[in-house]
N, C-alpha and C. Protein backbone atom coordinates (compact mmCIF):
# COMPACT_ATOMS: atom_id res chain seq x y z
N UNK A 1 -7.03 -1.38 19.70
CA UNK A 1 -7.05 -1.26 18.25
C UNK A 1 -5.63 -1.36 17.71
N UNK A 2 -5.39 -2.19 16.66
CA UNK A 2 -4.39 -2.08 16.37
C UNK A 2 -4.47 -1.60 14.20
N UNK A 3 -3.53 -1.04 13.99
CA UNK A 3 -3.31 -0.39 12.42
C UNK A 3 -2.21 -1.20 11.61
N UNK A 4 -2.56 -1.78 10.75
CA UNK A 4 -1.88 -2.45 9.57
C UNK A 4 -1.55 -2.26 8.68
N UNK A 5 -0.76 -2.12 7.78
CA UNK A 5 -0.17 -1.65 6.22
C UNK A 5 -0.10 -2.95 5.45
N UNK A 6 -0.55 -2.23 4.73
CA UNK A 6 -0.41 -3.62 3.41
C UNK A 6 0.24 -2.66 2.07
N UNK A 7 1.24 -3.74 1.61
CA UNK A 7 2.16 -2.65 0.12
C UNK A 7 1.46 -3.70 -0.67
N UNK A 8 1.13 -3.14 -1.83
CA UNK A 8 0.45 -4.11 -3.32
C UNK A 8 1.72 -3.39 -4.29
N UNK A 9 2.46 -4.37 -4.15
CA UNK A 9 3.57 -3.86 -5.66
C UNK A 9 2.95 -4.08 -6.72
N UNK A 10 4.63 -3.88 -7.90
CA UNK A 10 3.58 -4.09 -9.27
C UNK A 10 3.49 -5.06 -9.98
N UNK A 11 2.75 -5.22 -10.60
CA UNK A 11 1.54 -6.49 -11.24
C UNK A 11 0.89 -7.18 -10.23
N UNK A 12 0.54 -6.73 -8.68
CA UNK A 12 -0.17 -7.05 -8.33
C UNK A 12 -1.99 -6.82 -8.13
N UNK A 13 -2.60 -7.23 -7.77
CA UNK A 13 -3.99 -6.82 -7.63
C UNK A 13 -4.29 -6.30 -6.39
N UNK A 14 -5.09 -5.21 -6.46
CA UNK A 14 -5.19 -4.19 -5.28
C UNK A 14 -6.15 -5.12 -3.99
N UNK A 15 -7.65 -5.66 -4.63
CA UNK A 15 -8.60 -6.22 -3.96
C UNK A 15 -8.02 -7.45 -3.30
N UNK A 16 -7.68 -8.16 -4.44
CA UNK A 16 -6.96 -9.57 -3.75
C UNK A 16 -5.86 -9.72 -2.69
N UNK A 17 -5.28 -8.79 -2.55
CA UNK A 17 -3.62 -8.68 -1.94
C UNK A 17 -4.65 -8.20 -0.60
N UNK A 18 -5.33 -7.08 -0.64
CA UNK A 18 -5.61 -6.51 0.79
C UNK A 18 -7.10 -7.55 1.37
N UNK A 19 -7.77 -8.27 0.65
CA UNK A 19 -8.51 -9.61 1.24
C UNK A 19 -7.53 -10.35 1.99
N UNK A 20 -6.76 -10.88 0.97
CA UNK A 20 -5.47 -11.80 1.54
C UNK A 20 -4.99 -11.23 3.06
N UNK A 21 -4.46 -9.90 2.81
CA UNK A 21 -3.91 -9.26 4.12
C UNK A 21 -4.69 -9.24 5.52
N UNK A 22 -6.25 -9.13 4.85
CA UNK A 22 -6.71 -8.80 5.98
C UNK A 22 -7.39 -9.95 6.76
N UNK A 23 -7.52 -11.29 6.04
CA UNK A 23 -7.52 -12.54 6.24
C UNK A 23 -6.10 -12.85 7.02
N UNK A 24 -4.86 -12.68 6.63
CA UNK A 24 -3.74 -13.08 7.65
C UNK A 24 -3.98 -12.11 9.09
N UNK A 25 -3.99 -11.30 9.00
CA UNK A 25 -4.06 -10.45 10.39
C UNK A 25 -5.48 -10.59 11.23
N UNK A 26 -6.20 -11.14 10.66
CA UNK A 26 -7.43 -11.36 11.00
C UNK A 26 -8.46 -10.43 11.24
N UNK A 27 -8.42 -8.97 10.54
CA UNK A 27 -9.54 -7.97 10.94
C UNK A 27 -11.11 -8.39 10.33
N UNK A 28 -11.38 -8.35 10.89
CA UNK A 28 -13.16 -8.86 10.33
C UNK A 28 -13.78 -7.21 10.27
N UNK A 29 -13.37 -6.32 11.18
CA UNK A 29 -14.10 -5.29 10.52
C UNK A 29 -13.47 -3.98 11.34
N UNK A 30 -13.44 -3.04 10.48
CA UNK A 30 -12.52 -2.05 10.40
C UNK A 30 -12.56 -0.97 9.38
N UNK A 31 -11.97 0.49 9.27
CA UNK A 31 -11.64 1.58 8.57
C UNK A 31 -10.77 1.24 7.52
N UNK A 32 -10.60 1.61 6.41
CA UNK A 32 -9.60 1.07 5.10
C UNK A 32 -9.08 2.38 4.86
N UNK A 33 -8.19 2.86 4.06
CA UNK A 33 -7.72 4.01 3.23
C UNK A 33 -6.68 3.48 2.62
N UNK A 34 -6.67 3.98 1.23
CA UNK A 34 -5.73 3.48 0.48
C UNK A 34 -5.26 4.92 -0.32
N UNK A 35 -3.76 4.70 -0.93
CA UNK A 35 -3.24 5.83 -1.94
C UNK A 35 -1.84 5.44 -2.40
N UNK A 36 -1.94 5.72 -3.71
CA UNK A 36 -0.72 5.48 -4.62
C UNK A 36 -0.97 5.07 -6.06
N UNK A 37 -1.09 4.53 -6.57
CA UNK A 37 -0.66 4.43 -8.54
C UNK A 37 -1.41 3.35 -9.04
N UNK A 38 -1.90 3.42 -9.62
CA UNK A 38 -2.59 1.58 -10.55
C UNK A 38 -2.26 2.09 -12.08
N UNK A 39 -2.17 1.06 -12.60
CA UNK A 39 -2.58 1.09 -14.13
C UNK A 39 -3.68 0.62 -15.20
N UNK A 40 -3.98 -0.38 -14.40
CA UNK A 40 -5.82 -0.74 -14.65
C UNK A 40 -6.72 -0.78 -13.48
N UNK A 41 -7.86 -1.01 -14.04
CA UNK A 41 -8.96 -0.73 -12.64
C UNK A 41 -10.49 -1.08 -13.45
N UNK A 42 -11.45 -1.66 -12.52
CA UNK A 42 -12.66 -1.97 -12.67
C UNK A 42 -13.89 -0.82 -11.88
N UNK A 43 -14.04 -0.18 -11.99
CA UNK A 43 -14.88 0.82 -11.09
C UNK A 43 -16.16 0.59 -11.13
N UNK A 44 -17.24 0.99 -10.48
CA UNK A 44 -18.54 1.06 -10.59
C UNK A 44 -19.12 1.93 -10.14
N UNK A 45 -20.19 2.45 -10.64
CA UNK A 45 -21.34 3.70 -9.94
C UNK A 45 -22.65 2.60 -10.58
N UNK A 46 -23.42 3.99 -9.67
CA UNK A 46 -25.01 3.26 -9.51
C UNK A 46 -25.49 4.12 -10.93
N UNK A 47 -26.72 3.44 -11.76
CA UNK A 47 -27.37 3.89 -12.52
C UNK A 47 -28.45 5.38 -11.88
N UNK A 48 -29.09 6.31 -12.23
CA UNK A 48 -29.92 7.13 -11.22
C UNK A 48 -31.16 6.21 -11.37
N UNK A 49 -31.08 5.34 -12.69
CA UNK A 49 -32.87 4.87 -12.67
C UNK A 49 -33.06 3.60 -11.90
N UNK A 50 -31.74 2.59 -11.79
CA UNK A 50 -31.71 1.74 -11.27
C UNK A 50 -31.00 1.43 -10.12
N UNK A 51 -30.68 1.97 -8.89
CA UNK A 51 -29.41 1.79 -8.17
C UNK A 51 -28.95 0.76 -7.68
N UNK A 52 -29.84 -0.67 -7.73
CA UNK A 52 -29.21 -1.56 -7.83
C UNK A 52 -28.30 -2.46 -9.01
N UNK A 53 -28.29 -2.10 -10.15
CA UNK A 53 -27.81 -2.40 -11.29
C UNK A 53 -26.27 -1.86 -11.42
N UNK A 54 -24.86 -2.25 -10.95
CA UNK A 54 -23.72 -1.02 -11.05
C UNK A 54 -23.56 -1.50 -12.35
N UNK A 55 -22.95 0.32 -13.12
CA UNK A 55 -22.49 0.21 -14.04
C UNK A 55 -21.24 0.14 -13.95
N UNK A 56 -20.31 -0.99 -14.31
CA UNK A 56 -19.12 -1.61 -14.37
C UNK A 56 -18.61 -1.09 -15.44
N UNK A 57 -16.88 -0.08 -15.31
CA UNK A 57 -16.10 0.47 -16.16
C UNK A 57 -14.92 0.00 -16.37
N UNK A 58 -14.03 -0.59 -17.34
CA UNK A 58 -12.37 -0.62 -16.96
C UNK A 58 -11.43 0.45 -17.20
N UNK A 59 -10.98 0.72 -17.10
CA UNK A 59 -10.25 1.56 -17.11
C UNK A 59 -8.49 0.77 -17.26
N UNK A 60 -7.34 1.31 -18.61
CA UNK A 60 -6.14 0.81 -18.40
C UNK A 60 -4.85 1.81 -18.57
N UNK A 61 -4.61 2.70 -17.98
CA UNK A 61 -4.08 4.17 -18.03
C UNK A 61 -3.74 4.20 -16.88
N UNK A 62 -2.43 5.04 -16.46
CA UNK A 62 -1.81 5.22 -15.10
C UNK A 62 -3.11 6.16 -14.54
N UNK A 63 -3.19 5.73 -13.58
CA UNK A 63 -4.47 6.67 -12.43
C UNK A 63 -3.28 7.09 -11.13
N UNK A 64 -2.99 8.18 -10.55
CA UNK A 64 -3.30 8.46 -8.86
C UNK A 64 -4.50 7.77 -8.29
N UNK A 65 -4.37 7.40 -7.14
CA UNK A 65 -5.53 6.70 -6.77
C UNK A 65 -5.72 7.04 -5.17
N UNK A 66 -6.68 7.29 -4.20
CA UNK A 66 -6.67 7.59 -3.13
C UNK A 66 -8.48 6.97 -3.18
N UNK A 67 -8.64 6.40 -1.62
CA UNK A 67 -9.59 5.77 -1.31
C UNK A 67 -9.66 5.36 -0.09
N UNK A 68 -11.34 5.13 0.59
CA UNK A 68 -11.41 4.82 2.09
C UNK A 68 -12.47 4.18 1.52
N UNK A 69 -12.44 3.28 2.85
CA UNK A 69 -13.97 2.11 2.84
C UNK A 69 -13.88 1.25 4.41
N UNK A 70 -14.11 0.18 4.43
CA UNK A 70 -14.12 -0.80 5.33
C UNK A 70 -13.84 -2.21 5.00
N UNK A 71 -13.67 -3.14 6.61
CA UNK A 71 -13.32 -4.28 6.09
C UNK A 71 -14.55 -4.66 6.88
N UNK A 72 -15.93 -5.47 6.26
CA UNK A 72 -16.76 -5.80 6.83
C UNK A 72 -16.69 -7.22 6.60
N UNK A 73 -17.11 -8.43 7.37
CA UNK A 73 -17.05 -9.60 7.81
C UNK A 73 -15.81 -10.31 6.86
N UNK A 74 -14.55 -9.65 7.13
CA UNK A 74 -13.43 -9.90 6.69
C UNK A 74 -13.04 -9.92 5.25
N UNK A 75 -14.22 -8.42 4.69
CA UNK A 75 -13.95 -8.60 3.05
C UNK A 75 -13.59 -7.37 2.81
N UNK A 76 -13.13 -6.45 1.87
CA UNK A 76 -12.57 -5.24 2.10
C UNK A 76 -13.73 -4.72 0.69
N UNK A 77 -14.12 -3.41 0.94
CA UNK A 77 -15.01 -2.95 0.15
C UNK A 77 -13.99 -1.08 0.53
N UNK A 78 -14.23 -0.77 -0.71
CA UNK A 78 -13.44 0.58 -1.00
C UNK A 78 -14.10 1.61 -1.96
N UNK A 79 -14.66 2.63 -2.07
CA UNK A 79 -14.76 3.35 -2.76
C UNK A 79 -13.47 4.64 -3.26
N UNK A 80 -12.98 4.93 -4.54
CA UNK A 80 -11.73 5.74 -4.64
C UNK A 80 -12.26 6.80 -5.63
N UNK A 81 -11.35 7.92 -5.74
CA UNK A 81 -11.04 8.86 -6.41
C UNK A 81 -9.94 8.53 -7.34
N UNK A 82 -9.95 8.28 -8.29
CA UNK A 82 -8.83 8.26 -9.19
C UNK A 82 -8.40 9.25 -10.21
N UNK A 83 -7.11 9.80 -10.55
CA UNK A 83 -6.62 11.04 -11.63
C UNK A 83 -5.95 10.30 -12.58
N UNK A 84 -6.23 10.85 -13.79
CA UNK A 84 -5.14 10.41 -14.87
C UNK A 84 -4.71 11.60 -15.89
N UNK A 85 -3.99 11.45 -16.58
CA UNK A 85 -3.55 12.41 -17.74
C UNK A 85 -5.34 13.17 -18.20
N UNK A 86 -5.93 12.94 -18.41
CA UNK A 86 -6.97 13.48 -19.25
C UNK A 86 -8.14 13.04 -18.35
N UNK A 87 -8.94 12.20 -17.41
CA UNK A 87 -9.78 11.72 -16.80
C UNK A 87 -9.93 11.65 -15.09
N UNK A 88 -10.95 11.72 -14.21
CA UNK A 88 -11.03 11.64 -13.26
C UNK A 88 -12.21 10.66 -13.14
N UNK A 89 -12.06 9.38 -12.56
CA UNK A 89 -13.05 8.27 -11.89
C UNK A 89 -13.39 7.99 -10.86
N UNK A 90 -14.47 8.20 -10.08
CA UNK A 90 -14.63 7.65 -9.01
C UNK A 90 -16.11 6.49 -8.74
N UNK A 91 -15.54 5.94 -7.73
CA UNK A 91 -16.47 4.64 -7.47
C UNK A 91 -15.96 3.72 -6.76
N UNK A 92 -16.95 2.26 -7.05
CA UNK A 92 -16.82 1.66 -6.25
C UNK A 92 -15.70 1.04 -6.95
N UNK A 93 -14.30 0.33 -6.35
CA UNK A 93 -13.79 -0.21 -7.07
C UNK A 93 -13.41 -1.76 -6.67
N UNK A 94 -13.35 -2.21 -8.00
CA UNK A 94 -13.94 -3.95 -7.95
C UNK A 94 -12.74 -4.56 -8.44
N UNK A 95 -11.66 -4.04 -8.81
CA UNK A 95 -10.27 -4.61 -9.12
C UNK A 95 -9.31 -3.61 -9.67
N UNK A 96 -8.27 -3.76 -8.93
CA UNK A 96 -7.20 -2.56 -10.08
C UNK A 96 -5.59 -3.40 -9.71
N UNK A 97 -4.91 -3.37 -10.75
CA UNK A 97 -3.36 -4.11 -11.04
C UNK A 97 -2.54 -2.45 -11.22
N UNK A 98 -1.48 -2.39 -10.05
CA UNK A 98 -0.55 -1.49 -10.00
C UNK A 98 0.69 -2.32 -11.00
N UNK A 99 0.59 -0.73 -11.63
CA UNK A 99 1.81 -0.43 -12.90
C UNK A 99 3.22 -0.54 -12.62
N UNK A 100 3.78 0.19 -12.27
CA UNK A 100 5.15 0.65 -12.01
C UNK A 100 5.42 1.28 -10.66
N UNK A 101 4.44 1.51 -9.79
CA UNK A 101 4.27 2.15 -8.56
C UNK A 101 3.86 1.17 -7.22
N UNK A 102 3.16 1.53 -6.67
CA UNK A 102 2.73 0.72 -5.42
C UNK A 102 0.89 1.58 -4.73
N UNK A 103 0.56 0.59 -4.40
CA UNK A 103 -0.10 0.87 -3.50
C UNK A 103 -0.23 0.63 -2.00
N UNK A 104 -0.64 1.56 -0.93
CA UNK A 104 -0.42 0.92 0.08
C UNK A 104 -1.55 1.47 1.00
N UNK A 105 -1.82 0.97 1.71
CA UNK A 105 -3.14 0.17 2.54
C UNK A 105 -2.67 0.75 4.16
N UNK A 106 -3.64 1.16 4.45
CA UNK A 106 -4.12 1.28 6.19
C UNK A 106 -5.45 1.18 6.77
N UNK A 107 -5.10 -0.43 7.36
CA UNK A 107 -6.50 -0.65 8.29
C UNK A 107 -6.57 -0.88 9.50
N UNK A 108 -7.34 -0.31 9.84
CA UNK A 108 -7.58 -0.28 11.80
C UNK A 108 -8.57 -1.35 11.98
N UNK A 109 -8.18 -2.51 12.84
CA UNK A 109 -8.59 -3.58 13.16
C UNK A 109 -9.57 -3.26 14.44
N UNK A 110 -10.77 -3.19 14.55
CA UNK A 110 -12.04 -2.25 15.07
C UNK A 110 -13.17 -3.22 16.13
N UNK A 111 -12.28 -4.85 16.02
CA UNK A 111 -13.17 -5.94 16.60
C UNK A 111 -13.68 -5.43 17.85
N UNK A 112 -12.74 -4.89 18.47
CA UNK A 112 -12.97 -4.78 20.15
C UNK A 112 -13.40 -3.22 20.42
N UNK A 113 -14.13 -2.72 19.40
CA UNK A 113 -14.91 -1.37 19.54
C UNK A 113 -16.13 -1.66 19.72
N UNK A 114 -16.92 -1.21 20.44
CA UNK A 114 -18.68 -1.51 20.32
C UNK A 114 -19.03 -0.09 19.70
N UNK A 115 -20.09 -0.65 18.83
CA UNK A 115 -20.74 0.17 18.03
C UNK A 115 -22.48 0.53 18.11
N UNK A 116 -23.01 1.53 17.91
CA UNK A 116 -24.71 1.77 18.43
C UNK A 116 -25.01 1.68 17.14
C-alpha cells in the first residue's frame, strides 16, 4: 500500500485537482480524507421522501472543511463536515474552490488489498 498527498491551493477546485491526482498516481480504489479551508462548495443530502433525488446546495463563505470517502474505479467520491462563521454543512460534496487557504488530501492506494 502506498499513501499520497495531494495540496489544492487557492482558486483551485477540490474534486477536479484530486480526480486529476488520483488519475496520475494511478489509484483506482482506495480510503480518501481530506481537511483545510474552501470558500465555495456544492453539497448534497438525500431528500427523506425521495433518496434518490439529492438536494444540491451552494454554498460561498469561508467553511473549515474535514472529510473521508473513497476512490472507487478511479473517481474520488467524499462526504465532509464543513464550519463557517454562522453555519454547519454536511454532505455529499460535488465541488468546492479554496479561498485563501489550501486543502490537502490523503489517499491510500488499496489495489493490492483483497476484499470479502
Amino acid at each position: 500500500m502506498t499513501t499520497y498527498i495531494i495540496q489544492v491551493d487557492k482558486g483551485e477546485e477540490v474534486i477536479d485537482k484530486l480526480n486529476r491526482g488520483v488519475e496520475v498516481f494511478g489509484v483506482e480504489r482506495g480510503p480518501i480524507s481530506i481537511i483545510g479551508a474552501i470558500q465555495q462548495a456544492t453539497v448534497s443530502v438525500m431528500p427523506k421522501n425521495n433518496p434518490k433525488d439529492d438536494i444540491l446546495r451552494d454554498y460561498d463563505a469561508p467553511f473549515e472543511i474535514t472529510g473521508t470517502g473513497e476512490v472507487v474505479d478511479g473517481k474520488v467520491h467524499i462526504h465532509v463536515s464543513m464550519g463557517g462563521e454562522d453555519q454547519v454543512v454536511v454532505g455529499h460534496l460535488h465541488r468546492a474552490i479554496v479561498g485563501d487557504w489550501f486543502v490537502r488530501a490523503y489517499i491510500t492506494d488499496m489495489d493490492d488489498v483483497s476484499t470479502l
